[in-house]
C-alpha atoms as a PDB file:
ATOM      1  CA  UNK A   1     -31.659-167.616  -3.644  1.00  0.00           C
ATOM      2  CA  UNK A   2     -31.835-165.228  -6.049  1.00  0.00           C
ATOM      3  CA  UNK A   3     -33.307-161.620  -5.438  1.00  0.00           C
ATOM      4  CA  UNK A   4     -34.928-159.332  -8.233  1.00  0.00           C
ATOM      5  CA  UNK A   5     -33.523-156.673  -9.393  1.00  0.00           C
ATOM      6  CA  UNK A   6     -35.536-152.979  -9.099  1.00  0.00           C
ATOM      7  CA  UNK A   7     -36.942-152.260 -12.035  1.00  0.00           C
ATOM      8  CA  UNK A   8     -34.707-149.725 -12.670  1.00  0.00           C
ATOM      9  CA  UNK A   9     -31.720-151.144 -12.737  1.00  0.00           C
ATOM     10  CA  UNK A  10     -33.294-154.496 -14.733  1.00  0.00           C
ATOM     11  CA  UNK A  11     -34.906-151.849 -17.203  1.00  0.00           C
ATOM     12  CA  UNK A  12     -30.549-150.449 -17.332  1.00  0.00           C
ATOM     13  CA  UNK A  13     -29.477-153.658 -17.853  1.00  0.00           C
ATOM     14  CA  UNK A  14     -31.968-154.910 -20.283  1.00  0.00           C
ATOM     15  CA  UNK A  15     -30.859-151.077 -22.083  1.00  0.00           C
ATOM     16  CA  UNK A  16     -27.096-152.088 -21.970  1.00  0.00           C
ATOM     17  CA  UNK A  17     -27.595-156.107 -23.492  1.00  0.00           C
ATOM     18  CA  UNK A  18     -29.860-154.857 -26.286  1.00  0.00           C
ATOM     19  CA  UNK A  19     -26.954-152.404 -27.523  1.00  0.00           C
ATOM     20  CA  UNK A  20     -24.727-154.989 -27.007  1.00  0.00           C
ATOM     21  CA  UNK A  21     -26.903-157.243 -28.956  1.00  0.00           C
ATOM     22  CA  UNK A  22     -27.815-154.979 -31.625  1.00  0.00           C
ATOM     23  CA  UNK A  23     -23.614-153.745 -32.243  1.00  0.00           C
ATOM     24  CA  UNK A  24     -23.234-157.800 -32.384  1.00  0.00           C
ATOM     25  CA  UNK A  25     -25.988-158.479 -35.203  1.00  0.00           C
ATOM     26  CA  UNK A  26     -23.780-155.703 -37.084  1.00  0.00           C
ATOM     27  CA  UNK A  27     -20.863-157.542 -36.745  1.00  0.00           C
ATOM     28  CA  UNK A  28     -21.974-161.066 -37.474  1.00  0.00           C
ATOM     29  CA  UNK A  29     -22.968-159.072 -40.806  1.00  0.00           C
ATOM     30  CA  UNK A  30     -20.119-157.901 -41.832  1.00  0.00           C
ATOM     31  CA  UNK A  31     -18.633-161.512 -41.274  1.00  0.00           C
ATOM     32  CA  UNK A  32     -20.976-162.664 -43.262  1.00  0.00           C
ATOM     33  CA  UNK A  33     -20.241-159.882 -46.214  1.00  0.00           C
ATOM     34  CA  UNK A  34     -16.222-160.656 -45.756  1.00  0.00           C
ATOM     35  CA  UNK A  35     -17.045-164.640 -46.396  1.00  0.00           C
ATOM     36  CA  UNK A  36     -18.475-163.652 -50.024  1.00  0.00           C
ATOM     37  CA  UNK A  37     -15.978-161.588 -50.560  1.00  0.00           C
ATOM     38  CA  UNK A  38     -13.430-164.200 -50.081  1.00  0.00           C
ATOM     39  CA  UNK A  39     -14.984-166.536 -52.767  1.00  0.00           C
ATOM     40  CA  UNK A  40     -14.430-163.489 -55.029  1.00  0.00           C
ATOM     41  CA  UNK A  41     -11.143-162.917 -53.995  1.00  0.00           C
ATOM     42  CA  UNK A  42     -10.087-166.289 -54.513  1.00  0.00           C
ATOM     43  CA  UNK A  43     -11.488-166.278 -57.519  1.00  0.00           C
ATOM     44  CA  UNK A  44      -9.348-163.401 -58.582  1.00  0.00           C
ATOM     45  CA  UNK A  45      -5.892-165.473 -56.898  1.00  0.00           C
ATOM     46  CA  UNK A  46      -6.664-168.300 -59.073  1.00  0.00           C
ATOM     47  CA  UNK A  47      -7.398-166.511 -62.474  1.00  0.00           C
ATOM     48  CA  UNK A  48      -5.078-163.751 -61.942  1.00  0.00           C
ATOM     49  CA  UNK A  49      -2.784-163.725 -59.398  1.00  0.00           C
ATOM     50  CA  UNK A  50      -1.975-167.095 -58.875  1.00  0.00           C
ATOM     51  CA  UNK A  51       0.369-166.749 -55.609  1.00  0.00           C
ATOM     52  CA  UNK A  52       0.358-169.739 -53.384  1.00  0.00           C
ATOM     53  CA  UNK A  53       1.277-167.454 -50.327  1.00  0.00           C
ATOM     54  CA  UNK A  54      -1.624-164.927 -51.177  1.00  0.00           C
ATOM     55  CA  UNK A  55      -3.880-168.484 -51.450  1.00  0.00           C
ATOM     56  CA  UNK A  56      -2.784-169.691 -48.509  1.00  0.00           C
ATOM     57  CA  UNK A  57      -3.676-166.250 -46.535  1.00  0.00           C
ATOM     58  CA  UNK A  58      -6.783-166.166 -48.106  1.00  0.00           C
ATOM     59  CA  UNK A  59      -7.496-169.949 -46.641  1.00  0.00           C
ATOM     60  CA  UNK A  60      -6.273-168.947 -42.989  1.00  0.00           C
ATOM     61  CA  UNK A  61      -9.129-165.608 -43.181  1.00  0.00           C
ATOM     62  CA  UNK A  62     -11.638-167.383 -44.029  1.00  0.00           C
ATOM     63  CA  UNK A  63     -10.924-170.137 -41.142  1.00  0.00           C
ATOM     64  CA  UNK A  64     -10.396-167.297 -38.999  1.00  0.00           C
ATOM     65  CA  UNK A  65     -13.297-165.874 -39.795  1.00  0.00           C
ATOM     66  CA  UNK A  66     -15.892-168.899 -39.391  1.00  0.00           C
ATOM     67  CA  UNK A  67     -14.218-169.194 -36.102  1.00  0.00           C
ATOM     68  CA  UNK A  68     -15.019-165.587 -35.017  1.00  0.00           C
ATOM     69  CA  UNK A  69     -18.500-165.688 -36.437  1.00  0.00           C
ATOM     70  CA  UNK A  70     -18.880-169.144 -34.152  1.00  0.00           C
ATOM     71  CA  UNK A  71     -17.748-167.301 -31.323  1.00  0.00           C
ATOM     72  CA  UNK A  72     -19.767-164.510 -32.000  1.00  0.00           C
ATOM     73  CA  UNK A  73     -23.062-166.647 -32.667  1.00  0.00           C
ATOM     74  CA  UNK A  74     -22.177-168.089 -29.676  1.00  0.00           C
ATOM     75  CA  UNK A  75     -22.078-164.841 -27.475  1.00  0.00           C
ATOM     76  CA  UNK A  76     -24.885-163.994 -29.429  1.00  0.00           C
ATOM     77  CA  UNK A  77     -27.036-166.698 -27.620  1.00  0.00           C
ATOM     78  CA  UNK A  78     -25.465-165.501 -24.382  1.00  0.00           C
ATOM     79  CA  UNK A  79     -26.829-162.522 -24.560  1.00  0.00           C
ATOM     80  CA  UNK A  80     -30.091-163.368 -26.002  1.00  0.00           C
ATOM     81  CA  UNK A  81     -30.818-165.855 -22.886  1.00  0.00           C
ATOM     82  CA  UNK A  82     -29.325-163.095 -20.094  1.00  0.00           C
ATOM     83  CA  UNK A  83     -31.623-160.467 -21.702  1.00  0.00           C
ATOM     84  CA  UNK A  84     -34.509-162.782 -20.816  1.00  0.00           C
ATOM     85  CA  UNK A  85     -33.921-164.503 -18.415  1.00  0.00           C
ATOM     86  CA  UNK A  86     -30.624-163.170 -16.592  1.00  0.00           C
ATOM     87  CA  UNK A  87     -30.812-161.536 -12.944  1.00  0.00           C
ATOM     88  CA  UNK A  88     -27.257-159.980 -12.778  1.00  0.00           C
ATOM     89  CA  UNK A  89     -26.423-156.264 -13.103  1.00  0.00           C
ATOM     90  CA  UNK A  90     -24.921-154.970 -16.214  1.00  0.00           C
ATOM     91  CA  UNK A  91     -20.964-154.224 -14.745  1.00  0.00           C
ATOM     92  CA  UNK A  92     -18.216-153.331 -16.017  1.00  0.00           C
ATOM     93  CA  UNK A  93     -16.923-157.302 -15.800  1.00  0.00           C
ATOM     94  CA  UNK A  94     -19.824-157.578 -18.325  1.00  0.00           C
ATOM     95  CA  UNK A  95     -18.717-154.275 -20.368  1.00  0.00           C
ATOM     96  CA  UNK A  96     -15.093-155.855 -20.504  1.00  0.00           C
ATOM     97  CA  UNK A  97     -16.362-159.375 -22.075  1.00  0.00           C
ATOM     98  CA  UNK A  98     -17.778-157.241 -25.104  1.00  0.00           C
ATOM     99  CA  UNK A  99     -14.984-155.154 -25.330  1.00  0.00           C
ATOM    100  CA  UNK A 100     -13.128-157.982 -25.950  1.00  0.00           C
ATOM    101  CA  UNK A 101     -15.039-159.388 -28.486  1.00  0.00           C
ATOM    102  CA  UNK A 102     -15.016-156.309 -30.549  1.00  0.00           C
ATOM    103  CA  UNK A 103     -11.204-156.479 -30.049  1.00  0.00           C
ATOM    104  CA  UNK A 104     -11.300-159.800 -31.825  1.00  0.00           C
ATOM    105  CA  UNK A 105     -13.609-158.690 -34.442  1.00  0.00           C
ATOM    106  CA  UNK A 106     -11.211-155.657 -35.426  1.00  0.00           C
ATOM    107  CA  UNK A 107      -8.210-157.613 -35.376  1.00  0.00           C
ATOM    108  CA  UNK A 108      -9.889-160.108 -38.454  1.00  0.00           C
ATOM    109  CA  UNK A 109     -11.249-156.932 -39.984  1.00  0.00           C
ATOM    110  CA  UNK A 110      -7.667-155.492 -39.949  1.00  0.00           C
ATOM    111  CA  UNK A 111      -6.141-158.925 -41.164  1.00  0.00           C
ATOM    112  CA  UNK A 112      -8.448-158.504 -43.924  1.00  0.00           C
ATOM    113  CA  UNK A 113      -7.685-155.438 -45.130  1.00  0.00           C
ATOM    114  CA  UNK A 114      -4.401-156.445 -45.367  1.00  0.00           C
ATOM    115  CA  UNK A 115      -4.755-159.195 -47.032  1.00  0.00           C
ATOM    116  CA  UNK A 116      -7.238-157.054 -49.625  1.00  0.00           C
ATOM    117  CA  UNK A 117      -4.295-153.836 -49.549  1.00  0.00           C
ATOM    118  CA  UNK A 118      -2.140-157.141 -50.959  1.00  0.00           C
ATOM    119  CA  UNK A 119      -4.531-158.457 -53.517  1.00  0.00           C
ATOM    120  CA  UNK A 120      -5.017-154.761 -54.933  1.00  0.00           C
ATOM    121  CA  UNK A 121      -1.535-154.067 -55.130  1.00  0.00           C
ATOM    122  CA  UNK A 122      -0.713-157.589 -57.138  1.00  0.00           C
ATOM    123  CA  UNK A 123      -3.726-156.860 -59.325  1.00  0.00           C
ATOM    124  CA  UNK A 124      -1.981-153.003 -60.030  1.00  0.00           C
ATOM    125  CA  UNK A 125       0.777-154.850 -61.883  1.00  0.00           C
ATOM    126  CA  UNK A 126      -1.064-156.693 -64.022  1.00  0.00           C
ATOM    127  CA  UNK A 127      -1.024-155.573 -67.255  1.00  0.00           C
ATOM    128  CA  UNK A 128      -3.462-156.720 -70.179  1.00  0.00           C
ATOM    129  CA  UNK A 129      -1.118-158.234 -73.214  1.00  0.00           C
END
């Protein structure tokens, strides 16, 4: 048996998923940004570079990346369903989950910027004959 929340708390919780949900759509964006990005960066490994290791890298982002934007769509629909229809007080338990999904998202956002430090510093010893 489920019991209904007071309409304060349910108006709290329905507060805390919609910032939640909102932070997510900003991430899934940026995935989406970093995917193009990678078809220009590969681009420039191929014509330019043309490192098999920086290639490779490049592969294993983007894979990492359409995994994290599954998992992301994924926890998108989650929330999208608990903010309708869910009965169960936003809690730290709750608060945690998302925490660790940003975690996830920075770590591919820092793995990128490695990978694009890389890139940059190949392409600074290129010189035009």
């Amino acid at each position: 048996m489920e019991v209904a929340l007071p309409y304060r708390i349910d108006a709290q919780r329905r507060l805390c998923i919609k910032k939640d949900l909102i932070e997510l759509s900003g991430w899934i964006d940026v995935l989406a940004q970093i995917n193009e990005e990678i078809d220009s960066l590969k681009i420039i490994e191929k014509q330019l570079i043309k490192d098999s290791a920086t290639n490779s890298f490049l592969v294993g982002i983007r894979r990492k990346n359409t995994l994290v934007m599954g998992v992301l769509c994924n926890y998108e629909k989650e929330l999208n369903t608990e903010y309708e229809y869910g009965k169960k007080e936003y809690n730290v338990q709750r608060a945690k989950e998302h925490e660790k999904k940003r975690t996830v998202f920075n770590e591919l956002m820092n793995e990128f910027t490695t990978i694009k430090k890389k890139i940059y510093h190949q392409l600074s010893k290129y010189e035009r004959k």
